[in-house]
N, C-alpha and C. Protein backbone atom coordinates (compact mmCIF):
# COMPACT_ATOMS: atom_id res chain seq x y z
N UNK A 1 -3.79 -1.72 13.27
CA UNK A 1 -3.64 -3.13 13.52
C UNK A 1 -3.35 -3.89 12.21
N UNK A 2 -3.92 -3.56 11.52
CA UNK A 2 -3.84 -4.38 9.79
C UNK A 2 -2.41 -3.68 9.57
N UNK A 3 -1.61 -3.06 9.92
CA UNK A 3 -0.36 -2.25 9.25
C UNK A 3 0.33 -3.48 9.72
N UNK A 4 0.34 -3.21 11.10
CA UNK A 4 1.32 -4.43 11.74
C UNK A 4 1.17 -5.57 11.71
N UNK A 5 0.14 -5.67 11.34
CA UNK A 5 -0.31 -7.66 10.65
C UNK A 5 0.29 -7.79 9.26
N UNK A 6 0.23 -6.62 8.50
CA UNK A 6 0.82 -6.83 7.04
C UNK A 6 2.39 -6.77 7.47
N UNK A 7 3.06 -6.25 8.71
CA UNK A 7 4.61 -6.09 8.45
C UNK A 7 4.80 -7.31 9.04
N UNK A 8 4.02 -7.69 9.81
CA UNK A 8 4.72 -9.28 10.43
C UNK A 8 4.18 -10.17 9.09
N UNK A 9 3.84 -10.03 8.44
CA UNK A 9 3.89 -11.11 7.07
C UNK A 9 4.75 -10.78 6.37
N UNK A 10 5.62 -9.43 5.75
CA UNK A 10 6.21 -9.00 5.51
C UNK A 10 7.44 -9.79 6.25
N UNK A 11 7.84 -9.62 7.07
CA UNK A 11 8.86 -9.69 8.11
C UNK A 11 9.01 -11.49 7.58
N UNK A 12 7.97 -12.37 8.05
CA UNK A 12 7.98 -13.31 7.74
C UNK A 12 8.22 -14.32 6.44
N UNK A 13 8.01 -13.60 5.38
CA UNK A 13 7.98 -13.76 4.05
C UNK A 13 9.74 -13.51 3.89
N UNK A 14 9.99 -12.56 4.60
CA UNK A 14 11.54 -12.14 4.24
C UNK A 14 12.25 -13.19 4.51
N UNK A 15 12.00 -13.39 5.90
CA UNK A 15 12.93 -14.47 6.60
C UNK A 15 12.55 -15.65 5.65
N UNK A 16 11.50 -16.59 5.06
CA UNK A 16 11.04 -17.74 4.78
C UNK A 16 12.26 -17.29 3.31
N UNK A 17 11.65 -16.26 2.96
CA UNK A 17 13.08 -16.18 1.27
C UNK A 17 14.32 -16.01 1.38
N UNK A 18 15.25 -15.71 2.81
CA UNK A 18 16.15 -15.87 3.31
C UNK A 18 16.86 -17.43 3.60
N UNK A 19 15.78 -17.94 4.30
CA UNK A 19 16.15 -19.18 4.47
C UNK A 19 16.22 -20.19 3.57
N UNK A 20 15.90 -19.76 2.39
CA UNK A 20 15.54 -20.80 1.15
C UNK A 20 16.33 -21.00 0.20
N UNK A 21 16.67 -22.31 -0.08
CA UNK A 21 18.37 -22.94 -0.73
C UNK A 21 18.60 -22.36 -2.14
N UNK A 22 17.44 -21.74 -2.41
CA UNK A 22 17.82 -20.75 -3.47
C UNK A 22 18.02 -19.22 -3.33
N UNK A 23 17.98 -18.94 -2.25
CA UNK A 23 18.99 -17.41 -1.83
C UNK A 23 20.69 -17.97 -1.63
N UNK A 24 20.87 -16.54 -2.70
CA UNK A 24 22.29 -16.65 -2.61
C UNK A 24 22.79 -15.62 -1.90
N UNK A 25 23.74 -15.83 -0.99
CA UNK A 25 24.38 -14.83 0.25
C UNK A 25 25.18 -13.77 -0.47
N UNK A 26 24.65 -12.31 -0.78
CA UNK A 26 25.68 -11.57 -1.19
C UNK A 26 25.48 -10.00 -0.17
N UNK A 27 24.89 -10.31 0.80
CA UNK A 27 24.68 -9.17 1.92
C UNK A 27 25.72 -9.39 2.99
N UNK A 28 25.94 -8.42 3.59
CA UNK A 28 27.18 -8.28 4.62
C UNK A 28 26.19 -7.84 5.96
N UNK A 29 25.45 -7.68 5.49
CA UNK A 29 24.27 -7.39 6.84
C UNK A 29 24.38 -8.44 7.69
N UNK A 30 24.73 -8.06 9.37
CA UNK A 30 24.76 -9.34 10.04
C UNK A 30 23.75 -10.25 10.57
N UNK A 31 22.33 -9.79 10.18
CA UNK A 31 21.15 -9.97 10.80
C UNK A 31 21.01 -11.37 9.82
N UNK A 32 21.39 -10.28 8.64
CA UNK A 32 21.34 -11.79 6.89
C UNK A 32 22.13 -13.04 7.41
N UNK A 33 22.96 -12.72 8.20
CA UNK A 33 23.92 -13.70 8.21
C UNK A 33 23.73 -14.56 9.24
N UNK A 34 23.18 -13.94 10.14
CA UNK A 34 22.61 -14.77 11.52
C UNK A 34 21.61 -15.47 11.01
N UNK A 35 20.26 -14.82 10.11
CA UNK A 35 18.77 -15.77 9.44
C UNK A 35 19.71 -16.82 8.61
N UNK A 36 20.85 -16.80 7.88
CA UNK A 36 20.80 -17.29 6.92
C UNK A 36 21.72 -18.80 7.42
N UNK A 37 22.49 -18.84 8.57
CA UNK A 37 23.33 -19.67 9.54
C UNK A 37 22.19 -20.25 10.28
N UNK A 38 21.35 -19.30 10.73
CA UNK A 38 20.41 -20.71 11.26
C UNK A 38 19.13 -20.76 10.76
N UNK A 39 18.56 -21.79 9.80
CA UNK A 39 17.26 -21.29 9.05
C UNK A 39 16.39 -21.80 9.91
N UNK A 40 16.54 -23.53 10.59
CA UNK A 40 15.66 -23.82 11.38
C UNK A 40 15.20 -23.42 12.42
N UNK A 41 15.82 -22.35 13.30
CA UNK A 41 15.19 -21.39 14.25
C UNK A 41 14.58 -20.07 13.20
N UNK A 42 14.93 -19.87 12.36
CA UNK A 42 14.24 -18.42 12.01
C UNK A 42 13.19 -18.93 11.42
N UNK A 43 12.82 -20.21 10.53
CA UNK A 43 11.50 -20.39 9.88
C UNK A 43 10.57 -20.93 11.06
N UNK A 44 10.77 -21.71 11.80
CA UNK A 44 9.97 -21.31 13.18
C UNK A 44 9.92 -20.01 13.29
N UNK A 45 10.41 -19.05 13.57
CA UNK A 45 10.22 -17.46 14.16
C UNK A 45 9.01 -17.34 12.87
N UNK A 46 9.68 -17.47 11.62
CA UNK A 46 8.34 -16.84 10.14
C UNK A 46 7.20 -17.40 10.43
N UNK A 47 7.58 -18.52 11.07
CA UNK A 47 5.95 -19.23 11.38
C UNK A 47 4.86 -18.49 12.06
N UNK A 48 5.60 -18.42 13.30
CA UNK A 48 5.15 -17.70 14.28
C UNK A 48 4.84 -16.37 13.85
N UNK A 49 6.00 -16.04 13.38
CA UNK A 49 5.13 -14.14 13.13
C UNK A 49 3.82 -14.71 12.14
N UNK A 50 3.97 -15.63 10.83
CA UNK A 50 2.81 -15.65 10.03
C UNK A 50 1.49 -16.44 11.07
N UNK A 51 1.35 -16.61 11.64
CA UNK A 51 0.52 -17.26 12.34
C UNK A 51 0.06 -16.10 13.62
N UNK A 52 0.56 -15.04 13.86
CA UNK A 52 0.07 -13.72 14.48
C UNK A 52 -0.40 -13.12 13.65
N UNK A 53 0.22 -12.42 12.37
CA UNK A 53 -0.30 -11.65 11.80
C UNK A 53 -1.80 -11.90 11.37
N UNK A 54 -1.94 -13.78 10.85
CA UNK A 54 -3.22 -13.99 10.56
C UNK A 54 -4.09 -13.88 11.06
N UNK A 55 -3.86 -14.29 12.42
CA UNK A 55 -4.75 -14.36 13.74
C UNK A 55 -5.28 -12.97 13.44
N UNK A 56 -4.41 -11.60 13.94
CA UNK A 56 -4.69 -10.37 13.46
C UNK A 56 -5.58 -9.92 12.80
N UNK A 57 -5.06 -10.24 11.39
CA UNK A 57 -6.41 -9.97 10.71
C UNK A 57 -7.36 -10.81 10.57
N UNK A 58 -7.84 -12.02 10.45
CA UNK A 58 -9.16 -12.87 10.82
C UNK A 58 -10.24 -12.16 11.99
N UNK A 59 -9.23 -12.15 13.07
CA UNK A 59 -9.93 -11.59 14.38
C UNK A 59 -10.43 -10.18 14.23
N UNK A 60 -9.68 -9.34 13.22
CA UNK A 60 -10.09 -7.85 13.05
C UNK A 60 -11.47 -8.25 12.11
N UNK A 61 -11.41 -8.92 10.91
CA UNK A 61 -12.27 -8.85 10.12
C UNK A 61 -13.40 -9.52 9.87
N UNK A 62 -12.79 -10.84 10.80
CA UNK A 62 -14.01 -12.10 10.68
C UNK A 62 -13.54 -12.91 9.73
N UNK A 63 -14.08 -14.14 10.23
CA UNK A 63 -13.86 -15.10 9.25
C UNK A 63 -13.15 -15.45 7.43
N UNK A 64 -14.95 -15.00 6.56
CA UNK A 64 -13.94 -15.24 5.53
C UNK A 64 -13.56 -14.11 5.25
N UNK A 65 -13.52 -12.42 5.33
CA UNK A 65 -13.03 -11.50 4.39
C UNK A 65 -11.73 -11.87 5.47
N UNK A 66 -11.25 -11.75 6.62
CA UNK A 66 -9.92 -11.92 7.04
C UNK A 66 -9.19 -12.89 6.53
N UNK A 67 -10.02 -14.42 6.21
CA UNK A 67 -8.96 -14.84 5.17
C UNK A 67 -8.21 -14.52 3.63
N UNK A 68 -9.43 -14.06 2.98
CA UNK A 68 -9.69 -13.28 1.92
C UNK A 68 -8.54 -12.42 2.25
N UNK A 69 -8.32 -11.55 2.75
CA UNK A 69 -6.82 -10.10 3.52
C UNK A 69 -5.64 -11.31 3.94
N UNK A 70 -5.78 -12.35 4.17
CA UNK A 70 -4.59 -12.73 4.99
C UNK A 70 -3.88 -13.15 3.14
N UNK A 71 -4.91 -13.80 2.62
CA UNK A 71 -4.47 -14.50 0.96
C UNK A 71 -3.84 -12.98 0.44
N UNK A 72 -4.63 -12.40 0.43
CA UNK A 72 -4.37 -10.67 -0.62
C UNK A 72 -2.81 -10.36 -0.47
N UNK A 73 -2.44 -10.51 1.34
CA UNK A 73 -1.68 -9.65 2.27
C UNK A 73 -0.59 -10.65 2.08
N UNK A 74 -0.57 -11.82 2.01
CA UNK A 74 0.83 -12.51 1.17
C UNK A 74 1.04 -12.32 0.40
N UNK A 75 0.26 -12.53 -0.76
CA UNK A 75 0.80 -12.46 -2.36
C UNK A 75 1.23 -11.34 -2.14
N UNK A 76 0.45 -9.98 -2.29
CA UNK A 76 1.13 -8.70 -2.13
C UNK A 76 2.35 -9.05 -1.17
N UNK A 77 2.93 -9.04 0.08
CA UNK A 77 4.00 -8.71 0.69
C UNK A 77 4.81 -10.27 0.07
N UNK A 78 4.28 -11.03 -0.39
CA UNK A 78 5.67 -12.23 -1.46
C UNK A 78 5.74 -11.38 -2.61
N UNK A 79 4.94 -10.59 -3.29
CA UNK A 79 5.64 -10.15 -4.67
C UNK A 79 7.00 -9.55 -4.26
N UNK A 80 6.27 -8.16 -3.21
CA UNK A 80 7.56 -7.29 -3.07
C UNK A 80 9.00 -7.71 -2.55
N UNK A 81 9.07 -9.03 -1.82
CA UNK A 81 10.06 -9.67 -1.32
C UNK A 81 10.83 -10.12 -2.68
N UNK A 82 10.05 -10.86 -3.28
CA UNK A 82 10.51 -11.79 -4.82
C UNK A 82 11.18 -10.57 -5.86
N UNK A 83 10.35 -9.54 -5.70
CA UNK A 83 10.78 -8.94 -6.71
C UNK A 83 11.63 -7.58 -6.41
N UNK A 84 12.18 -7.22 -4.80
CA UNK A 84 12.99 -5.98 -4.22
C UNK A 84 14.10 -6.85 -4.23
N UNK A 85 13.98 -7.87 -3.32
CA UNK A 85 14.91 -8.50 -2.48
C UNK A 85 16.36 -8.21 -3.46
N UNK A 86 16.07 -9.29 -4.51
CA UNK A 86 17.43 -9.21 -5.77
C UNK A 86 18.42 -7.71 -5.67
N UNK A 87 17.25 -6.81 -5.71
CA UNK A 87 17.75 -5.55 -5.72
C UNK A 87 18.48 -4.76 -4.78
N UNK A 88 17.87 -5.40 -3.46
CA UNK A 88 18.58 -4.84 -2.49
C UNK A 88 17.74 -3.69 -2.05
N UNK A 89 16.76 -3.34 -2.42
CA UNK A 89 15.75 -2.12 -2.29
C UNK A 89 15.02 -2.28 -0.73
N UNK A 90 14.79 -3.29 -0.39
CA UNK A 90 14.11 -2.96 1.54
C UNK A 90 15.34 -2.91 1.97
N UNK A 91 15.49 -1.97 2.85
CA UNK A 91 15.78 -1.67 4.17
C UNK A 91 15.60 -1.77 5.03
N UNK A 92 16.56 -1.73 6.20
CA UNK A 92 15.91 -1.20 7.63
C UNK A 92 15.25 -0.08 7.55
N UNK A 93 15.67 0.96 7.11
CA UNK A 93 15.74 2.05 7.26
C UNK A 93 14.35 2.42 7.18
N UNK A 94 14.20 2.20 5.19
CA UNK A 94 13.17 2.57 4.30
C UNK A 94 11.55 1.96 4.53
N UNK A 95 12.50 0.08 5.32
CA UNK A 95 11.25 -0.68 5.83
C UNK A 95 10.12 0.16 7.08
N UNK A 96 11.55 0.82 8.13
CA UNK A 96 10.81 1.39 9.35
C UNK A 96 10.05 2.37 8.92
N UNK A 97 10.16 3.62 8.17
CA UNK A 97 9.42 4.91 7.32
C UNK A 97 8.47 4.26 6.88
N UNK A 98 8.29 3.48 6.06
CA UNK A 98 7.27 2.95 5.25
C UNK A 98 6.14 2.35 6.25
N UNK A 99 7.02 1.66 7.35
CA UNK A 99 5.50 1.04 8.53
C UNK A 99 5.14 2.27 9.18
N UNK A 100 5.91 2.89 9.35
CA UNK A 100 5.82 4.53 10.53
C UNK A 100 4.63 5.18 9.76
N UNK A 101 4.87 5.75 8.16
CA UNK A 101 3.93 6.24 7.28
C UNK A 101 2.85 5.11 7.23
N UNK A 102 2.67 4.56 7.13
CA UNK A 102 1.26 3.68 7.38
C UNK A 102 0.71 3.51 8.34
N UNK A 103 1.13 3.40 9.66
CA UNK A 103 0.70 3.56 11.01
C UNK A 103 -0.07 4.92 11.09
N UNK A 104 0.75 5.58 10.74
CA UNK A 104 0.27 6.67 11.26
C UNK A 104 -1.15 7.51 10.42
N UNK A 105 -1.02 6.64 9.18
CA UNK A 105 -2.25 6.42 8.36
C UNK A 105 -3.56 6.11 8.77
N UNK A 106 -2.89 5.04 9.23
CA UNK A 106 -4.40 3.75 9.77
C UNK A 106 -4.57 5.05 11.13
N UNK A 107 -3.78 5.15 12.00
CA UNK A 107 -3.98 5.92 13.11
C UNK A 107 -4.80 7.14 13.12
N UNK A 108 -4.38 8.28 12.19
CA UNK A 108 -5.17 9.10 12.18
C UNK A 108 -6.41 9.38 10.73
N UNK A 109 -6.63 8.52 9.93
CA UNK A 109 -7.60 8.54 9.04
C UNK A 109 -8.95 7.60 9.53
């Protein structure tokens, strides 16, 4: 449950640095191009996913350590956005492996 609360902040964080007048469009990805044509429906969507994921973890952990994880679980998933994105380093691909390998973490440990 905390995997998929951290990827919908993840997810959300992407879209919010997508939509933001300081991203510059140099992806051919059409998904980029759809977030990036309409920001005011997708930062509603970031909302929404960030406002599940929190729920998520609060409700898993309680009060304050779930806020405490929701604070941790941005900064961590905004560094990696701030500091891949430029690069081009997330994927679909690499993103799906990386939640799959953690799922299956939380799942069987």
């Amino acid at each position: 449950m905390i995997s998929t609360a951290c990827l919908m902040l993840l997810l959300a964080f992407e879209i919010l640095y997508l939509t933001s007048k300081q991203y510059k469009q140099a992806s051919s990805l059409v998904f980029v191009k759809t977030i990036v044509a309409k920001p005011r429906q997708f930062r509603l969507a970031a909302a929404i996913l960030f406002s599940i994921g929190s729920a998520l973890i609060i409700s898993g952990m309680g009060w304050v350590s779930g806020s405490v994880a929701v604070v941790v679980a941005v900064m961590a998933t905004g560094s990696l956005v701030v500091v891949l994105q430029p690069f081009r380093y997330i994927g679909v691909i690499g993103l799906s492996a990386l939640y799959a390998a953690v799922l299956l973490l939380e799942i069987f440990i």
